[in-house]
PDB file of N, CA and C in Angstrom:
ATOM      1  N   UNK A   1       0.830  -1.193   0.000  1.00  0.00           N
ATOM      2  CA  UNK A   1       0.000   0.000   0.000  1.00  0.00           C
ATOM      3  C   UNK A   1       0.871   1.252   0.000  1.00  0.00           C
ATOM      4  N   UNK A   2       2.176   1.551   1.067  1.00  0.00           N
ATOM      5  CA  UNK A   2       3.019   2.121   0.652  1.00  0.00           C
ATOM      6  C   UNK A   2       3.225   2.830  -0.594  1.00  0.00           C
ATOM      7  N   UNK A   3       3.601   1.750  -1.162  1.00  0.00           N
ATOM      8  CA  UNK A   3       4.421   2.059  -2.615  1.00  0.00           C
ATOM      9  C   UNK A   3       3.281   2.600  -3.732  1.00  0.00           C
ATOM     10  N   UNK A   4       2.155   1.927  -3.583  1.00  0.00           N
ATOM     11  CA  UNK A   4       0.995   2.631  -4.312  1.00  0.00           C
ATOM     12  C   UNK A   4       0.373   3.888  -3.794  1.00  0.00           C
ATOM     13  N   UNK A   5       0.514   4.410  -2.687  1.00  0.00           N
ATOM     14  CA  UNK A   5       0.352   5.570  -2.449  1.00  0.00           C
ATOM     15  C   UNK A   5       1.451   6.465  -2.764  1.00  0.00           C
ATOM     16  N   UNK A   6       2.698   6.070  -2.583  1.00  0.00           N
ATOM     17  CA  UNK A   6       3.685   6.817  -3.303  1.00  0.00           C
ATOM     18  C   UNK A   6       4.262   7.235  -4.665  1.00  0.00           C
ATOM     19  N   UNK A   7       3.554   6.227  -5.496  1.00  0.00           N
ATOM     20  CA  UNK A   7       2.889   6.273  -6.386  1.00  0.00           C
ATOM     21  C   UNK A   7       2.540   7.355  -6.694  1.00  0.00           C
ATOM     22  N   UNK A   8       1.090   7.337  -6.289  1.00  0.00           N
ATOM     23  CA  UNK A   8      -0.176   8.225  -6.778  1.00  0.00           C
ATOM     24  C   UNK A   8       0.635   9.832  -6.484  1.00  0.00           C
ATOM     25  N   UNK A   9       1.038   9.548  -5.154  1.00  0.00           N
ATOM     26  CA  UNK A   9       1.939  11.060  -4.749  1.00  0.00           C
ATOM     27  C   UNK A   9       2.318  12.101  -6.118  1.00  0.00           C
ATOM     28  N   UNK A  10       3.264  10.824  -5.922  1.00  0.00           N
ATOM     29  CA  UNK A  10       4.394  11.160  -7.212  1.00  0.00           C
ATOM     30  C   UNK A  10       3.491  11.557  -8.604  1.00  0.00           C
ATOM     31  N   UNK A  11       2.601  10.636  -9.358  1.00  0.00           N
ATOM     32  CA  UNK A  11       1.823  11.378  -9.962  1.00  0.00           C
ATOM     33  C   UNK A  11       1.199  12.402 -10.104  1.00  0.00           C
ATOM     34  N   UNK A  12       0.454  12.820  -8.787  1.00  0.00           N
ATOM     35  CA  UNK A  12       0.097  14.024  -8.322  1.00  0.00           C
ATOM     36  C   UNK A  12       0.862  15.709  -8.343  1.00  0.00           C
ATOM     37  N   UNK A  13       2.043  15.001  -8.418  1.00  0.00           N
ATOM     38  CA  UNK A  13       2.700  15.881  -7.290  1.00  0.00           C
ATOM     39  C   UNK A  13       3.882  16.514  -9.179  1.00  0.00           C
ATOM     40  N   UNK A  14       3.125  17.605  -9.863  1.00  0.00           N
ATOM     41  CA  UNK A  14       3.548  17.344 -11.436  1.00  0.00           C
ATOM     42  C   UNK A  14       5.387  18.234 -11.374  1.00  0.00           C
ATOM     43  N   UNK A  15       5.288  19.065 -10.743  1.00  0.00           N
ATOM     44  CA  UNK A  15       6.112  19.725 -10.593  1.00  0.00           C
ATOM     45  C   UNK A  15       7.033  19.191  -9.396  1.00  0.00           C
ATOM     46  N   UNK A  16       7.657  18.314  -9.095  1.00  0.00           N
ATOM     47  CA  UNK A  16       7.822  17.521  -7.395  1.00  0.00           C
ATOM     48  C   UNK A  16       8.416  18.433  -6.564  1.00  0.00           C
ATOM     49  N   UNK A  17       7.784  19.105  -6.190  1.00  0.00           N
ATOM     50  CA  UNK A  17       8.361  19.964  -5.045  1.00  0.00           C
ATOM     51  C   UNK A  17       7.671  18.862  -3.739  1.00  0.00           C
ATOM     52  N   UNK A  18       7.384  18.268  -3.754  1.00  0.00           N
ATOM     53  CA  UNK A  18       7.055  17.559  -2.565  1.00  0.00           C
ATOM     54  C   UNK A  18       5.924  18.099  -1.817  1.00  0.00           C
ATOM     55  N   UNK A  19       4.768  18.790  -2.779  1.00  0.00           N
ATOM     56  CA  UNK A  19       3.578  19.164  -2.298  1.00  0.00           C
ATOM     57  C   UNK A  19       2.495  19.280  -3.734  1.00  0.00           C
ATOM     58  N   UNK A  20       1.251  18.762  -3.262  1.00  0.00           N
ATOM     59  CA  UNK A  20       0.114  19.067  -4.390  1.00  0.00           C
ATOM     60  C   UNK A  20      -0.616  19.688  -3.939  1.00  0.00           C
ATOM     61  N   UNK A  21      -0.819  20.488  -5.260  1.00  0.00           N
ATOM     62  CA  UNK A  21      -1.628  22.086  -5.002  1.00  0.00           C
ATOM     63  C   UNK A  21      -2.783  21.398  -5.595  1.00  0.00           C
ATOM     64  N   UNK A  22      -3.627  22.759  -5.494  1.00  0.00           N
ATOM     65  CA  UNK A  22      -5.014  22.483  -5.684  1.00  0.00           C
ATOM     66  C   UNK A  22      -5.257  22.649  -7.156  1.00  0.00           C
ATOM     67  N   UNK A  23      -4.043  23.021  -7.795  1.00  0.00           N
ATOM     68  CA  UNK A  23      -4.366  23.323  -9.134  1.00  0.00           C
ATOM     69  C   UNK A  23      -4.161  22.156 -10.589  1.00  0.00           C
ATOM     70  N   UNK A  24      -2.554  21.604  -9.436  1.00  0.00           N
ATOM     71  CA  UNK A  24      -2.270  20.311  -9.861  1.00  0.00           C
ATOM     72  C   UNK A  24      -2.747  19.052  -9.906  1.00  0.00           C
ATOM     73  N   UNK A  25      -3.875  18.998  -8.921  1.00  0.00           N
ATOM     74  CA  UNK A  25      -4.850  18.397  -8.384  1.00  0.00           C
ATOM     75  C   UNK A  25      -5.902  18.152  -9.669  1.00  0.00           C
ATOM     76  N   UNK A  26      -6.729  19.172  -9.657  1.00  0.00           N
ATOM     77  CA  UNK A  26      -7.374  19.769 -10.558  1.00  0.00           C
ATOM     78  C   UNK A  26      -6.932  19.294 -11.917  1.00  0.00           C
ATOM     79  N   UNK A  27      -6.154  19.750 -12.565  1.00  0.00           N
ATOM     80  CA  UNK A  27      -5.578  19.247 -13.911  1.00  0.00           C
ATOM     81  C   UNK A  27      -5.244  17.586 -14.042  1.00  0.00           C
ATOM     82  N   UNK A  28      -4.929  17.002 -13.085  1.00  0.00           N
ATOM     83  CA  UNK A  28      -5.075  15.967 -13.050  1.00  0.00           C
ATOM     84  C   UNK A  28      -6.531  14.688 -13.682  1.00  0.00           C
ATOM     85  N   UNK A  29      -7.449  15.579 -12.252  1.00  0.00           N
ATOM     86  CA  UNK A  29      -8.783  15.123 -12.758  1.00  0.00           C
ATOM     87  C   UNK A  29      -9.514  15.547 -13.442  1.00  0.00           C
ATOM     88  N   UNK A  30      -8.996  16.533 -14.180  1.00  0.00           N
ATOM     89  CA  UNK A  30     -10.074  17.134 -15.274  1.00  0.00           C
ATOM     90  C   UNK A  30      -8.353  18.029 -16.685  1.00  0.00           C
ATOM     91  N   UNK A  31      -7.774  16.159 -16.951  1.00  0.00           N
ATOM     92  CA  UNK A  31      -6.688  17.196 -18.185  1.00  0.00           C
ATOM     93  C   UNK A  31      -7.466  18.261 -19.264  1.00  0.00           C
ATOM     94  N   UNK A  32      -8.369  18.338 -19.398  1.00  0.00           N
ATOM     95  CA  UNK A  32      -8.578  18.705 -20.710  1.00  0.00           C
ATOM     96  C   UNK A  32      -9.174  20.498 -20.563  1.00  0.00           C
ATOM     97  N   UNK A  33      -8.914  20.822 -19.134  1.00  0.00           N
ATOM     98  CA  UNK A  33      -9.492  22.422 -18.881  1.00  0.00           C
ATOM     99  C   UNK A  33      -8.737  23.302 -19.510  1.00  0.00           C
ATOM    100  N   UNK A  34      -9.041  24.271 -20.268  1.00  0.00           N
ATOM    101  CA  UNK A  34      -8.212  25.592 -21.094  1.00  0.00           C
ATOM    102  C   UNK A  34      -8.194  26.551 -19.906  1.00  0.00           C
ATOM    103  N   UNK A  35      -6.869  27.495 -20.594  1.00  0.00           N
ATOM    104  CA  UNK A  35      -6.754  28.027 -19.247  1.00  0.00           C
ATOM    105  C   UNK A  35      -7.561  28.852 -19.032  1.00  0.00           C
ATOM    106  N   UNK A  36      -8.927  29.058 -19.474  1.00  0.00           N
ATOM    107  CA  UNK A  36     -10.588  29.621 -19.220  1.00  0.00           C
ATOM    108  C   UNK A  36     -10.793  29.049 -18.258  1.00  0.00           C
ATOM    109  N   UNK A  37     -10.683  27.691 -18.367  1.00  0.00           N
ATOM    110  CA  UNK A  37     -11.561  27.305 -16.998  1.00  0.00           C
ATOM    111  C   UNK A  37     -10.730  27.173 -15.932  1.00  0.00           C
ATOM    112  N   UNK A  38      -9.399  27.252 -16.431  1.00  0.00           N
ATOM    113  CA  UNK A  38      -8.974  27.415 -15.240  1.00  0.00           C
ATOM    114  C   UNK A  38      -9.021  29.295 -14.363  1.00  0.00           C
ATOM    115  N   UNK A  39      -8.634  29.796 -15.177  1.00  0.00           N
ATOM    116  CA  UNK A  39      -9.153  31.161 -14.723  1.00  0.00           C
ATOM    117  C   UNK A  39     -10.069  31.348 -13.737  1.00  0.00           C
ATOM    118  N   UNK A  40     -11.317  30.743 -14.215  1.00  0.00           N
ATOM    119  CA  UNK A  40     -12.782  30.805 -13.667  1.00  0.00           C
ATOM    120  C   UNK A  40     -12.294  30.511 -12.182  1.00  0.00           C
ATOM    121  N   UNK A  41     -11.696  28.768 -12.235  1.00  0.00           N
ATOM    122  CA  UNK A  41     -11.678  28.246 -11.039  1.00  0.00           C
ATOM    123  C   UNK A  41     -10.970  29.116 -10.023  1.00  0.00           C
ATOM    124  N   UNK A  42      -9.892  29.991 -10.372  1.00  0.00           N
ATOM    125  CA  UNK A  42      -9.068  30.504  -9.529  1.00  0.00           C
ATOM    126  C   UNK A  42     -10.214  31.670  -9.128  1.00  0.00           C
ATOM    127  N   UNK A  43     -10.177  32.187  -9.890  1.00  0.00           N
ATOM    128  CA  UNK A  43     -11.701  33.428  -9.330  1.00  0.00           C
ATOM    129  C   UNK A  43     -12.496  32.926  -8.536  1.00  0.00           C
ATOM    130  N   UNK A  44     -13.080  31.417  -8.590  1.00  0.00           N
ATOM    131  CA  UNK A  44     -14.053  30.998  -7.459  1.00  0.00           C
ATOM    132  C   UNK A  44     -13.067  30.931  -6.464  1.00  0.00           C
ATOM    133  N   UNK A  45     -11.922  30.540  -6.260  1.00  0.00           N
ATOM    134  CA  UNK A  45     -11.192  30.169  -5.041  1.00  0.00           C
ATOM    135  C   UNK A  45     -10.699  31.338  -4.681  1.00  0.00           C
ATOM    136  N   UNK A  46     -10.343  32.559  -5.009  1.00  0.00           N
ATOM    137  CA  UNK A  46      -9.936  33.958  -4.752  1.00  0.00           C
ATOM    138  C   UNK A  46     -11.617  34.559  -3.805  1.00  0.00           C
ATOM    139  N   UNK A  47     -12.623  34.320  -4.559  1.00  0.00           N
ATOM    140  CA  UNK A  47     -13.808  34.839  -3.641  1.00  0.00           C
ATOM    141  C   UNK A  47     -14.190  34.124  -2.292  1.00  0.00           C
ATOM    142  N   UNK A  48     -13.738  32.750  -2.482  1.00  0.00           N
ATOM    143  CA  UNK A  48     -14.037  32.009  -1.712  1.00  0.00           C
ATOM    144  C   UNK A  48     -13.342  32.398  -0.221  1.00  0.00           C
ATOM    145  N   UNK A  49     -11.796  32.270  -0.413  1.00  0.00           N
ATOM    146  CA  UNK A  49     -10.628  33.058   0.533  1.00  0.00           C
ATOM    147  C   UNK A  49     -10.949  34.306   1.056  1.00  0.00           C
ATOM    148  N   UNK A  50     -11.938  34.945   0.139  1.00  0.00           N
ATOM    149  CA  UNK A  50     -12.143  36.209   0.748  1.00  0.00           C
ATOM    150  C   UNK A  50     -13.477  36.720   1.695  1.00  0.00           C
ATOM    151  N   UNK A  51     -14.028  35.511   1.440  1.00  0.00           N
ATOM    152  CA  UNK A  51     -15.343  35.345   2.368  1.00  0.00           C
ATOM    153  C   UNK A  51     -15.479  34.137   3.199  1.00  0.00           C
ATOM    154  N   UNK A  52     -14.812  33.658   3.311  1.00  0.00           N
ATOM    155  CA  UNK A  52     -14.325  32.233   4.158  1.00  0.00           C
ATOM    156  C   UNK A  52     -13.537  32.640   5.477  1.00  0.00           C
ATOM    157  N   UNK A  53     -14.066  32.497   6.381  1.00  0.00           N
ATOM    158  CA  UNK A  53     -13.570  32.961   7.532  1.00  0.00           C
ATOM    159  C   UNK A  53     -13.624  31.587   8.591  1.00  0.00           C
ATOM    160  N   UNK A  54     -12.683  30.848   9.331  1.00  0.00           N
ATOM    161  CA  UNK A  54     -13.077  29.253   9.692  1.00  0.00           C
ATOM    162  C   UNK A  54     -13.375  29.457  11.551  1.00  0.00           C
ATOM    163  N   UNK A  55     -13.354  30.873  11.799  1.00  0.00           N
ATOM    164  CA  UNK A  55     -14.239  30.970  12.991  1.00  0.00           C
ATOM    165  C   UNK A  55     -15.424  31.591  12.903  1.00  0.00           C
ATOM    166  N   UNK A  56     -16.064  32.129  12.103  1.00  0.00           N
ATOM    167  CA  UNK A  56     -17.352  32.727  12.155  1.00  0.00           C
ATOM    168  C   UNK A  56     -18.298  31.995  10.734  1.00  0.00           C
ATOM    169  N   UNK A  57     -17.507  30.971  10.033  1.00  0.00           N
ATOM    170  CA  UNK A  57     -17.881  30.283   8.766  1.00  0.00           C
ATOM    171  C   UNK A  57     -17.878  31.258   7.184  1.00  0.00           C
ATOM    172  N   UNK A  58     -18.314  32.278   7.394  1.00  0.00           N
ATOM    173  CA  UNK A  58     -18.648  32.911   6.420  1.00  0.00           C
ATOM    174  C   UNK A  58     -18.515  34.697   6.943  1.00  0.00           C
ATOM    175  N   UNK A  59     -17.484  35.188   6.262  1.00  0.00           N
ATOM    176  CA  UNK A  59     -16.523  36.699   6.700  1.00  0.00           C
ATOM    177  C   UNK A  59     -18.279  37.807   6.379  1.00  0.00           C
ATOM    178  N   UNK A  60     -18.517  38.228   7.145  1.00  0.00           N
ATOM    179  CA  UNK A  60     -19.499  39.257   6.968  1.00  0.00           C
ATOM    180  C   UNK A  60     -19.328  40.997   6.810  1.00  0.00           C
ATOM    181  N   UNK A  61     -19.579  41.255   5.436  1.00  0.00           N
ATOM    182  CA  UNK A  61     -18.775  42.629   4.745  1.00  0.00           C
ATOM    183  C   UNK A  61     -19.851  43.737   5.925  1.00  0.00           C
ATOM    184  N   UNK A  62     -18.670  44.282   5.954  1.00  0.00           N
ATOM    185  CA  UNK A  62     -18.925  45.952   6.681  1.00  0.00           C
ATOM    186  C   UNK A  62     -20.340  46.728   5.946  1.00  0.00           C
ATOM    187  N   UNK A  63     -19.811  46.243   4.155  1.00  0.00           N
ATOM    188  CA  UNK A  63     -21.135  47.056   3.435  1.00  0.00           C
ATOM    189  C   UNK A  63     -22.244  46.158   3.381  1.00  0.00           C
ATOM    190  N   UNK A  64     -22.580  45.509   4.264  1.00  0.00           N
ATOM    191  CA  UNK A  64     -23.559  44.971   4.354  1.00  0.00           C
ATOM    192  C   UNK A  64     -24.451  45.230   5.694  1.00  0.00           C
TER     193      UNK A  64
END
């Protein structure tokens, strides 16, 4: 099991810095995204970071 998880790592892991990002991740399970969709995705994860708060769940704007 080892070696097949080290494996998959290693697959994962496209650039081997010895960490998988969420992007590398991503391209993995979906090769065929242009970098449109990848764009998109980073914009959902940029809004997400910015309203994601992991003690109150969800960051609540001042202009609101």
């Amino acid at each position: 099991m080892k070696s097949v998880a080290a494996s998959l790592y290693n697959f994962l892991d496209h650039d081997q810095n010895g960490k998988v990002s969420f992007k590398e991740l991503l391209l993995k399970i979906y090769p065929n995204l242009t970098q449109n969709h990848i764009s998109t995705v980073d914009a959902w994860c940029e809004e997400y970071n910015l309203s994601f708060n992991i003690k109150n769940k969800v960051k609540i704007s001042k202009n609101q």
